[in-house]
C-alpha atoms as a PDB file:
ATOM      1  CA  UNK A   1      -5.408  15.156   0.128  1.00  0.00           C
ATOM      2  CA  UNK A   2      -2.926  15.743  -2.737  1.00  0.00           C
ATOM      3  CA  UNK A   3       0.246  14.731   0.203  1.00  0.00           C
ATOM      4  CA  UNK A   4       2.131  11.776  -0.264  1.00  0.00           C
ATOM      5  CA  UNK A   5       0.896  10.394   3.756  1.00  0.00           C
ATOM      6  CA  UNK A   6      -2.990  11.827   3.375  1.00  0.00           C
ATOM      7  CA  UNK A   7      -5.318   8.718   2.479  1.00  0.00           C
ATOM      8  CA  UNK A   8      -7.332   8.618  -0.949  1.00  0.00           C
ATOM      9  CA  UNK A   9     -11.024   9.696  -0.796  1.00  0.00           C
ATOM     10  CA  UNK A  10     -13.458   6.959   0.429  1.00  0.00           C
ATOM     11  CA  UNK A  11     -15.375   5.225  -2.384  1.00  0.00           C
ATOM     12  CA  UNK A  12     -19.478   5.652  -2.454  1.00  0.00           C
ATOM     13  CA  UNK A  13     -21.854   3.132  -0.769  1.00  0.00           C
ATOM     14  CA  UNK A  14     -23.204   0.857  -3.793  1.00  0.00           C
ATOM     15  CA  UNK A  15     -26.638   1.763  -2.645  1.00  0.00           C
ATOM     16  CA  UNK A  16     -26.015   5.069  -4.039  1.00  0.00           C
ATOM     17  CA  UNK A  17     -28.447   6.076  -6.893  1.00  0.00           C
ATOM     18  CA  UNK A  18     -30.708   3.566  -6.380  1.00  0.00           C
ATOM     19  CA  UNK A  19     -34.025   5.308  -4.723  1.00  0.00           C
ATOM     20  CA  UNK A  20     -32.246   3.735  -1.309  1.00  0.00           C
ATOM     21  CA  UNK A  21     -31.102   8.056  -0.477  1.00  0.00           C
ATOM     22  CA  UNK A  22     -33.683  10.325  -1.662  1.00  0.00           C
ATOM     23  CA  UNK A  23     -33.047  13.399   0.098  1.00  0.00           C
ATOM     24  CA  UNK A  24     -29.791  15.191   0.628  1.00  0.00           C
ATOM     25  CA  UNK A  25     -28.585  17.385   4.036  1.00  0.00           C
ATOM     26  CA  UNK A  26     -27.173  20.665   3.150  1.00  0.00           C
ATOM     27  CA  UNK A  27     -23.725  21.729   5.053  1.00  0.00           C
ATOM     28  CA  UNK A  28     -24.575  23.406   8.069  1.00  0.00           C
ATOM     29  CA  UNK A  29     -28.384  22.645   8.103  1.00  0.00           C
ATOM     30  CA  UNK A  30     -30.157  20.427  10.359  1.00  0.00           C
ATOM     31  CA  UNK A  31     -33.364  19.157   7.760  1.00  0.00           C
ATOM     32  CA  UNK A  32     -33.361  17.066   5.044  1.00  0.00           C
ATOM     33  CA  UNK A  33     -33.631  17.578   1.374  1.00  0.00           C
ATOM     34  CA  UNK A  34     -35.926  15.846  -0.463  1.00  0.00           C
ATOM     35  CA  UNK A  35     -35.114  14.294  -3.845  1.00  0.00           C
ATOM     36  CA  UNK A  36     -36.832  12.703  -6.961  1.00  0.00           C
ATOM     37  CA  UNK A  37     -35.355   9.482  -8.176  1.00  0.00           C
ATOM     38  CA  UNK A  38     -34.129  11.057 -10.990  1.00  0.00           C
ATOM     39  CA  UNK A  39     -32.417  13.831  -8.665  1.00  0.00           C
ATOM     40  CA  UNK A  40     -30.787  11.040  -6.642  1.00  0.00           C
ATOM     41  CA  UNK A  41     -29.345   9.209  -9.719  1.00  0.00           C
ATOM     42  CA  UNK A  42     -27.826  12.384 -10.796  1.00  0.00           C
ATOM     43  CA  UNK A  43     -26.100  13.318  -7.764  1.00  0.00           C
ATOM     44  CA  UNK A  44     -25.046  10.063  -7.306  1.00  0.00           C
ATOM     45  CA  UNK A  45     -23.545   9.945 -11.003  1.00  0.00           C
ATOM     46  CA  UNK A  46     -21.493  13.390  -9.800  1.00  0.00           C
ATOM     47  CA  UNK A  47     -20.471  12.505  -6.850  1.00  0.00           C
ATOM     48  CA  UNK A  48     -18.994   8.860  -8.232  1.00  0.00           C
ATOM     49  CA  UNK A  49     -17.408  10.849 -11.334  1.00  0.00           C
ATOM     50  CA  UNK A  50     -15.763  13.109  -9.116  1.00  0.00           C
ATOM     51  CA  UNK A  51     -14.534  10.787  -6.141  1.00  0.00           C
ATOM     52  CA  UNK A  52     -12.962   8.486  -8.755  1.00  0.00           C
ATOM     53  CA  UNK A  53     -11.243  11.679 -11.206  1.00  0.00           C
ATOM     54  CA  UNK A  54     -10.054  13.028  -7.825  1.00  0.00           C
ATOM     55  CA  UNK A  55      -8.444   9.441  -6.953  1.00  0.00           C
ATOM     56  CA  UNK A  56      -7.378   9.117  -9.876  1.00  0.00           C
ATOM     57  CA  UNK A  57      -5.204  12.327  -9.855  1.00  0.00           C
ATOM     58  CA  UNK A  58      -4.122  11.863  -6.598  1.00  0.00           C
ATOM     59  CA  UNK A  59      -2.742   8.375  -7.839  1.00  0.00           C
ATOM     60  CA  UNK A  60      -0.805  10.131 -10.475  1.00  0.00           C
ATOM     61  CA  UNK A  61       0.575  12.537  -8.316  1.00  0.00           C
ATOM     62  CA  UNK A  62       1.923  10.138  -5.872  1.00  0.00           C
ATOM     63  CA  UNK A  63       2.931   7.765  -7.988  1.00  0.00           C
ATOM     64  CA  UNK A  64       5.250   9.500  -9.547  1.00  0.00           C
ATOM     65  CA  UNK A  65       6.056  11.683  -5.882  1.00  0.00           C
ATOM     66  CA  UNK A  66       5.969   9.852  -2.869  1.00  0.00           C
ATOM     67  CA  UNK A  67       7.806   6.541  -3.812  1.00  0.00           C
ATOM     68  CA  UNK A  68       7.026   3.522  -0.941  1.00  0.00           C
ATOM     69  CA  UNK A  69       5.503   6.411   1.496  1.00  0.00           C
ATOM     70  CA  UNK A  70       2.822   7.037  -0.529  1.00  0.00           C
ATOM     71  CA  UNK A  71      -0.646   6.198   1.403  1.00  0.00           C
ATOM     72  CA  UNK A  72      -2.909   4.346  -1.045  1.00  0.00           C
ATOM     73  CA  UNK A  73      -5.782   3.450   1.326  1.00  0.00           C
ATOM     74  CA  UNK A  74      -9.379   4.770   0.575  1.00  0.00           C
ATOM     75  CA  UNK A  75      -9.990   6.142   4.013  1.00  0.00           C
ATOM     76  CA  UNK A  76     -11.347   9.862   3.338  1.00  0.00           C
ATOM     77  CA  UNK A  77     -14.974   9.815   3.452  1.00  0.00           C
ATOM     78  CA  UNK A  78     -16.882  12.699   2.766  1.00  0.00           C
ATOM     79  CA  UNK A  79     -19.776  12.022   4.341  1.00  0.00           C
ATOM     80  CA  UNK A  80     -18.103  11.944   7.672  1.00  0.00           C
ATOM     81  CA  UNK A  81     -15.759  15.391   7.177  1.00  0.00           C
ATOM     82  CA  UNK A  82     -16.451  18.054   9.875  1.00  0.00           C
ATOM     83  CA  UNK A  83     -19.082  20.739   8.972  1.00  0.00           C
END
């Protein structure tokens, strides 16, 4: 992630935190989570926060790293990573 040819991380659906995903699948397990509304917004909230401090230390780094190489394209999703 933090190389100057790896893609940023994908940014969250805009449906996110809006009663639209109330549950949640745990890594490696087959069944859903269920999830309040107020459970959903919070997760939501972290998971924005973090995706966009992330991206915006991996612009820092390659801005001031990678020169012209350096791949700015939001292409990393997390919901699609291997388990």
């Amino acid at each position: 992630f933090f190389m100057c040819e790896s893609p940023l991380l994908e940014e969250p659906a805009r449906g996110i935190g809006s009663g639209k995903y109330l549950y949640r699948r745990p890594p490696f397990l087959a069944n859903k989570v269920k999830l309040s509304a107020e459970e959903e917004k919070r997760e939501a909230f972290m998971i924005c926060a973090m995706i966009g401090v992330l991206n915006e230390y991996a612009l820092y780094f390659k801005n001031r790293h990678c020169g012209e190489g350096a791949n700015l394209k939001k292409e990393i999703s997390l919901h699609d990573l291997p388990e």
